[in-house]
C-alpha atoms as a PDB file:
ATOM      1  CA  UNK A   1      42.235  18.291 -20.785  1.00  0.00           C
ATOM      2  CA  UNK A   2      38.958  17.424 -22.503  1.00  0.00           C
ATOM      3  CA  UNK A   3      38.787  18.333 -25.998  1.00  0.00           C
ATOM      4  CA  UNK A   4      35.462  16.383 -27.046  1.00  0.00           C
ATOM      5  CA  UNK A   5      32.872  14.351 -25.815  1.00  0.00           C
ATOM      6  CA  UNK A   6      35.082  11.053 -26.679  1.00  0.00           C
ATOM      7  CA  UNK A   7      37.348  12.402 -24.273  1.00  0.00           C
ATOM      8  CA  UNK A   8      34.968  12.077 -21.247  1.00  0.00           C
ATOM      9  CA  UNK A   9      35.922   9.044 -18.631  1.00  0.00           C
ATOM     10  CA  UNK A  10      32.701   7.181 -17.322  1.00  0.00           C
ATOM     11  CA  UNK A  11      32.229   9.383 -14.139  1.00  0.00           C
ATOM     12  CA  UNK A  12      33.102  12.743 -16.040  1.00  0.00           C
ATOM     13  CA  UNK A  13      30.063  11.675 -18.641  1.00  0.00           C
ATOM     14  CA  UNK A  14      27.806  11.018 -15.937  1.00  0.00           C
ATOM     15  CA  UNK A  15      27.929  14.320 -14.506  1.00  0.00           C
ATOM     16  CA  UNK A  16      27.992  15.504 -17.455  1.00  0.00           C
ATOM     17  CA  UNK A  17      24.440  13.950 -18.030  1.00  0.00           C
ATOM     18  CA  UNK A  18      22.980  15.557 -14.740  1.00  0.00           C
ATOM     19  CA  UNK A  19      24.109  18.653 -15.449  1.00  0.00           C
ATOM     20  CA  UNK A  20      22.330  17.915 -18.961  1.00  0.00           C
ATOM     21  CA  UNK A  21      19.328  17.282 -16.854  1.00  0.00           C
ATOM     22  CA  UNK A  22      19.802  20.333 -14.894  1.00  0.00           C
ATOM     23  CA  UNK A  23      20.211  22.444 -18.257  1.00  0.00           C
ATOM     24  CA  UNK A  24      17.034  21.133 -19.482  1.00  0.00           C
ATOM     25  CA  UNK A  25      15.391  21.699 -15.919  1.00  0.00           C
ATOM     26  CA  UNK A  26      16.129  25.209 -15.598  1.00  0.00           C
ATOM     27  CA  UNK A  27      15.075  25.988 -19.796  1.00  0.00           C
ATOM     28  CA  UNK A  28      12.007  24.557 -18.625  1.00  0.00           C
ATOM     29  CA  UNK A  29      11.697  27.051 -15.787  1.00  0.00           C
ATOM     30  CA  UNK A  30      13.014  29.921 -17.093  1.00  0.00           C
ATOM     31  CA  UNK A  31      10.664  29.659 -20.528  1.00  0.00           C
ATOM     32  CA  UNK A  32       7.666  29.464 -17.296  1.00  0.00           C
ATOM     33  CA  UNK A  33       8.536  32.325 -15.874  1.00  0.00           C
ATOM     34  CA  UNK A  34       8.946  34.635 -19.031  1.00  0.00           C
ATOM     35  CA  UNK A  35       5.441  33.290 -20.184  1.00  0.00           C
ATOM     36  CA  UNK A  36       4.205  33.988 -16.473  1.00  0.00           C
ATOM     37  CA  UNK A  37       5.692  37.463 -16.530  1.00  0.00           C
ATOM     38  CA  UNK A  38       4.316  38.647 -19.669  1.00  0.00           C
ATOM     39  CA  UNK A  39       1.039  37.187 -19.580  1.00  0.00           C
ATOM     40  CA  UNK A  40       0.273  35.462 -15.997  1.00  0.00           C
ATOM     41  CA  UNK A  41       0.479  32.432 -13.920  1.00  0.00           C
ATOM     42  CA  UNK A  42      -2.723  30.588 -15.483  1.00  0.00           C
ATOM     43  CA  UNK A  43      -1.963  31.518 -19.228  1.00  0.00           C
ATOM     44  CA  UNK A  44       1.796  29.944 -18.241  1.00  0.00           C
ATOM     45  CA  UNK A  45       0.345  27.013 -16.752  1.00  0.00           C
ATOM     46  CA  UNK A  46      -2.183  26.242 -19.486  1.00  0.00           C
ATOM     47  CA  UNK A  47       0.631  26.850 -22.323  1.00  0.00           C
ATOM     48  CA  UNK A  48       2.927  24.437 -19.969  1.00  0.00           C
ATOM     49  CA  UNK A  49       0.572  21.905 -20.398  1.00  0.00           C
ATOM     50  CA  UNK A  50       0.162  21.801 -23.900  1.00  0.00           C
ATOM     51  CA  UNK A  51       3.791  21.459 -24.725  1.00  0.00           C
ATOM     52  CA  UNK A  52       4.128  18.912 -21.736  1.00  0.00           C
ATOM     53  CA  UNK A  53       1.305  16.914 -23.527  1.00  0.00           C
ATOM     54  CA  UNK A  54       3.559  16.703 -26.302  1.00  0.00           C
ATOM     55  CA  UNK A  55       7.387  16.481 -24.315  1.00  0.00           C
ATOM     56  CA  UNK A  56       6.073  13.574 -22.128  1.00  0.00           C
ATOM     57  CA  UNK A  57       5.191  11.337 -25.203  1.00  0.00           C
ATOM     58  CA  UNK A  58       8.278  12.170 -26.895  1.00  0.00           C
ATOM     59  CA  UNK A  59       9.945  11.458 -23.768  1.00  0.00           C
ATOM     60  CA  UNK A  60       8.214   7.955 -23.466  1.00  0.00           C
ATOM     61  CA  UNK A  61       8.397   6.577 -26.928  1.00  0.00           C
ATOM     62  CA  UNK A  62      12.177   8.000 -26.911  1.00  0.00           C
ATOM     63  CA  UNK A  63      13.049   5.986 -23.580  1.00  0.00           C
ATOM     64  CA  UNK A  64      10.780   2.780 -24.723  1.00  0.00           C
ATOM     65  CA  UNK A  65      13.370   3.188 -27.602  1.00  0.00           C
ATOM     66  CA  UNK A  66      16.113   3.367 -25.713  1.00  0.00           C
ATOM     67  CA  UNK A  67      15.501   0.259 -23.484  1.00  0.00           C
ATOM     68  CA  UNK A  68      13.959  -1.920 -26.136  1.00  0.00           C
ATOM     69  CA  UNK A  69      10.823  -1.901 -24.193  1.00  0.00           C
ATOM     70  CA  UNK A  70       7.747  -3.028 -25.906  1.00  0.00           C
ATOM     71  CA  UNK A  71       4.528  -1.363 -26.430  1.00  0.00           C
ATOM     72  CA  UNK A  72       1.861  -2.318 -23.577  1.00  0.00           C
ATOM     73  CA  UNK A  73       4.424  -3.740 -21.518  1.00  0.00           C
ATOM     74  CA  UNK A  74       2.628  -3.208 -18.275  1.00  0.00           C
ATOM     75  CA  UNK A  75       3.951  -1.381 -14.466  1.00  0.00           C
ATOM     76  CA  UNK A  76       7.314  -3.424 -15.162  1.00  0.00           C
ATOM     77  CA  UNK A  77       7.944  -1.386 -18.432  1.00  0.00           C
ATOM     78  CA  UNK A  78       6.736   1.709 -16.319  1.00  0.00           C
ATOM     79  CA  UNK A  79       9.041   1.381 -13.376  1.00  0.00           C
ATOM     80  CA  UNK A  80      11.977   0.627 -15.519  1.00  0.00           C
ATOM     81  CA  UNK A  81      10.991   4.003 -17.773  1.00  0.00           C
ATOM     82  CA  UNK A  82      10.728   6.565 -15.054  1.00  0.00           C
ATOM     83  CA  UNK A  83      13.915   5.580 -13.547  1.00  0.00           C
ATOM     84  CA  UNK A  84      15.086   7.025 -17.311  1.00  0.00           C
ATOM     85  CA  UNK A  85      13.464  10.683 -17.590  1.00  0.00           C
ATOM     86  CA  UNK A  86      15.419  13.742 -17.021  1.00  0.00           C
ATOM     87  CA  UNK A  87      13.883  14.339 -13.764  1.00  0.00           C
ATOM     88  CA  UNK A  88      15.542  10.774 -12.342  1.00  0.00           C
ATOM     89  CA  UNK A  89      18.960  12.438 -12.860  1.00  0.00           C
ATOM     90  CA  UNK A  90      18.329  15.158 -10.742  1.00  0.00           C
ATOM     91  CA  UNK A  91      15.751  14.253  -8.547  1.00  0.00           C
ATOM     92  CA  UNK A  92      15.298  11.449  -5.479  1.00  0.00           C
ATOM     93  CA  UNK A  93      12.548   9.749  -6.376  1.00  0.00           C
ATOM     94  CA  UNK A  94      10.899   6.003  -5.224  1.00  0.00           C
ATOM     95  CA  UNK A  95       8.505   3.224  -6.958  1.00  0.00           C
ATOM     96  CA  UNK A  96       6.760   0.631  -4.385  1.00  0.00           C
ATOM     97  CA  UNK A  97       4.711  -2.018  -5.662  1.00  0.00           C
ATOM     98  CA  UNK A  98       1.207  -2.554  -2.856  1.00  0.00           C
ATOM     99  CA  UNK A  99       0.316  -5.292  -5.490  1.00  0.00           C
ATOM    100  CA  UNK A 100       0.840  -6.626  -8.282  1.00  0.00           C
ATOM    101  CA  UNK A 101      -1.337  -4.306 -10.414  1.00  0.00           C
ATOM    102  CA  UNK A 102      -0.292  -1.407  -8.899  1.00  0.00           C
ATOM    103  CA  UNK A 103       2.808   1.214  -8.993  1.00  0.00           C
ATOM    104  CA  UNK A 104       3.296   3.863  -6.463  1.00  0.00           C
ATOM    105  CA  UNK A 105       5.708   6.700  -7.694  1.00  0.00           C
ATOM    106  CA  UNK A 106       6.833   9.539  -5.074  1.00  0.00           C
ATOM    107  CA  UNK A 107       9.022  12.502  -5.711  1.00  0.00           C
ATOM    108  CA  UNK A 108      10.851  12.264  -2.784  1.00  0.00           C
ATOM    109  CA  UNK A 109      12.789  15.733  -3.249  1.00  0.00           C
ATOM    110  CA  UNK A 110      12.179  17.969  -6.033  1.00  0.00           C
ATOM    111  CA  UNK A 111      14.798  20.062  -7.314  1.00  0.00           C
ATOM    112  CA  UNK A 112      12.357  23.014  -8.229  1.00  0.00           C
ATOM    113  CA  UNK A 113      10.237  22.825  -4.632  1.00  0.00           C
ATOM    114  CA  UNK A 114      13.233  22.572  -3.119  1.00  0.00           C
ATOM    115  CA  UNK A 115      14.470  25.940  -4.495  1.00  0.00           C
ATOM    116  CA  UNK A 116      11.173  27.392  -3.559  1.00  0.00           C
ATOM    117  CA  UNK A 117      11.472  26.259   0.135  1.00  0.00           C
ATOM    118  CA  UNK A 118      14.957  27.470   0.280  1.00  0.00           C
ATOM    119  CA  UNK A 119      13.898  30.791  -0.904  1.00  0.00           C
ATOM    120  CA  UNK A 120      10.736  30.188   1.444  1.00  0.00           C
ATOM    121  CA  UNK A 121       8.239  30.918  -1.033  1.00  0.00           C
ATOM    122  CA  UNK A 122       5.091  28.628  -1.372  1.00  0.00           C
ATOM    123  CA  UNK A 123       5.456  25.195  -3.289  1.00  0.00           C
ATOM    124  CA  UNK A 124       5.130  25.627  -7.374  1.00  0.00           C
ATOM    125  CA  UNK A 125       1.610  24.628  -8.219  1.00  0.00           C
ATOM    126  CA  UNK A 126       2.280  21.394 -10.754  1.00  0.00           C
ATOM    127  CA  UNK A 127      -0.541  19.642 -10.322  1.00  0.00           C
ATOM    128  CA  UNK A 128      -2.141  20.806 -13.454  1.00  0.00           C
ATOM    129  CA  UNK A 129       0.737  19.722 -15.435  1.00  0.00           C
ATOM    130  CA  UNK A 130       1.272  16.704 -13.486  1.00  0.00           C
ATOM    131  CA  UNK A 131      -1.956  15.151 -14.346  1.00  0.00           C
ATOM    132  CA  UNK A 132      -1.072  16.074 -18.065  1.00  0.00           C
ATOM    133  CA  UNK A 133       2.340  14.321 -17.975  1.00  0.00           C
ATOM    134  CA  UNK A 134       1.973  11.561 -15.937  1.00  0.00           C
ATOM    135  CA  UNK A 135      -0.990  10.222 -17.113  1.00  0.00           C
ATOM    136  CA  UNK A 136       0.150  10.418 -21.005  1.00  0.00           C
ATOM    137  CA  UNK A 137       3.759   9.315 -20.035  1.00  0.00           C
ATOM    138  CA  UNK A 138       2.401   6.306 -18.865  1.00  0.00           C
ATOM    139  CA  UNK A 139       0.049   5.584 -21.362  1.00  0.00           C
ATOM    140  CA  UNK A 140       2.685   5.965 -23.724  1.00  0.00           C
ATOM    141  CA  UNK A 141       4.077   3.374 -22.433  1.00  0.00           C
ATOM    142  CA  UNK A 142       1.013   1.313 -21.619  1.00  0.00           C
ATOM    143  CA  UNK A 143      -2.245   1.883 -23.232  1.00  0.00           C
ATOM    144  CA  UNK A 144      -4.149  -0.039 -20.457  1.00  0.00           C
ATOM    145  CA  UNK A 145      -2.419   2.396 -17.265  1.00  0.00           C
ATOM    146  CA  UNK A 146      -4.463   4.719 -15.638  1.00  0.00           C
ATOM    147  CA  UNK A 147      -3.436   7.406 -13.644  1.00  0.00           C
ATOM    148  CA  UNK A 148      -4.509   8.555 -10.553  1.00  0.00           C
ATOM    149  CA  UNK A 149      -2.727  11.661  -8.294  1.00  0.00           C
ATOM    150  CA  UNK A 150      -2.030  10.876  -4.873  1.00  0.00           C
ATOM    151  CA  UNK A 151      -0.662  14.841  -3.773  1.00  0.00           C
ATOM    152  CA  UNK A 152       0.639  17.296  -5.568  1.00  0.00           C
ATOM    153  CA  UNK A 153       1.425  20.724  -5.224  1.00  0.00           C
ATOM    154  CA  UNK A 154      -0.708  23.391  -5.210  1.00  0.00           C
ATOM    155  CA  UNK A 155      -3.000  20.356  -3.011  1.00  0.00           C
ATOM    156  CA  UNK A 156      -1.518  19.720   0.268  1.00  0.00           C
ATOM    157  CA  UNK A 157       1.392  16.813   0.323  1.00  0.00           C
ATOM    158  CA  UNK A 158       3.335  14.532   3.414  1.00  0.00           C
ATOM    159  CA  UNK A 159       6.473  16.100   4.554  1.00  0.00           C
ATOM    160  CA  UNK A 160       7.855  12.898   2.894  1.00  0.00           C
ATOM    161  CA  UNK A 161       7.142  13.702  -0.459  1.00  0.00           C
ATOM    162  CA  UNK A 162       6.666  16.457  -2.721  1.00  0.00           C
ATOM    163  CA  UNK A 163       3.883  14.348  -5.284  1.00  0.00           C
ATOM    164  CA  UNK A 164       2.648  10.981  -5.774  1.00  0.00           C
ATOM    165  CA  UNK A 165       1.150   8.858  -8.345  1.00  0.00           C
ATOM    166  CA  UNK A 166      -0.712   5.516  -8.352  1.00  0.00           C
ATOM    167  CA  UNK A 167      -0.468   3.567 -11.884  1.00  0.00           C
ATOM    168  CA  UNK A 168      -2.354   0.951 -12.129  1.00  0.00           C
ATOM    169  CA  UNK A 169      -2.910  -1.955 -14.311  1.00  0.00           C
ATOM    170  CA  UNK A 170      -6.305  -4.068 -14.338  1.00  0.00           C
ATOM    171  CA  UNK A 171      -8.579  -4.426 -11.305  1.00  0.00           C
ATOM    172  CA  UNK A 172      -7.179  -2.357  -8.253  1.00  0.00           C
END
């Protein structure tokens, strides 16, 4: 019987941090919805991207932390970070390299579209906020990354992924 945290075995804490990631997932979506609700869908999107503008840096600097990357460390330090947000834990998700100053990022299955297609309702429209928290996530961790959106929901996206990014570093 578990009785504290120091308790947990290896696998028992790694579910444990999923469902942490899941937690978090569905705050996020549930605070949404009541702003959405009350006031509507582009008030709830514009208020979702202010406190993602703030969440994704935090999220950055804490991970940079976390793996003892440095500041400016280029698409290397990027890779290795998004492997280490909360979405990672929960959703599939794949980084390609084309070249060497470039990082491709695709959300292969997203837990919240996926909900929506189960429920067959039309794909959540997170482009907006994706722009926001991409581009300042890797910034964060790179001052010289830009950002660029490949697809992303509300915008029409491959049956292969849900949204894409290109990072890249220098000349493309």
């Amino acid at each position: 019987m578990l009785k504290s945290k120091d308790d947990l075995t290896r696998e028992q804490a790694l579910a444990l941090l999923e469902d942490f990631a899941v937690r978090w997932l569905a705050h996020d979506g549930l605070w949404f919805q009541a702003i959405e609700q009350v006031r509507g869908i582009d008030e709830a999107v514009e208020l979702d991207i202010k406190a993602w503008r703030t969440f994704t840096v935090l999220e950055a600097k804490r991970i940079m932390k976390f793996l003892g990357l440095p500041k400016d460390g280029g698409l290397d330090a990027l890779e290795r970070a998004l492997k280490f947000r909360l979405y990672a834990f929960i959703n599939v998700q794949e980084c390609f390299r084309p070249n060497d100053h470039t990082l491709i990022f695709q959300m292969k299955d997203c837990r919240v579209q996926s909900k929506r297609k189960q429920k067959n309702m039309p794909d959540h429209p997170c482009k907006p906020v994706g722009e926001v928290e991409y581009s300042l996530f890797a910034s964060t961790i790179d001052s010289r990354i830009k950002t660029i959106c490949i697809a992303c929901p509300p915008d029409p996206h491959p049956e292969e992924f849900y949204c894409g990014w290109k990072f890249t570093l220098g000349d493309e």
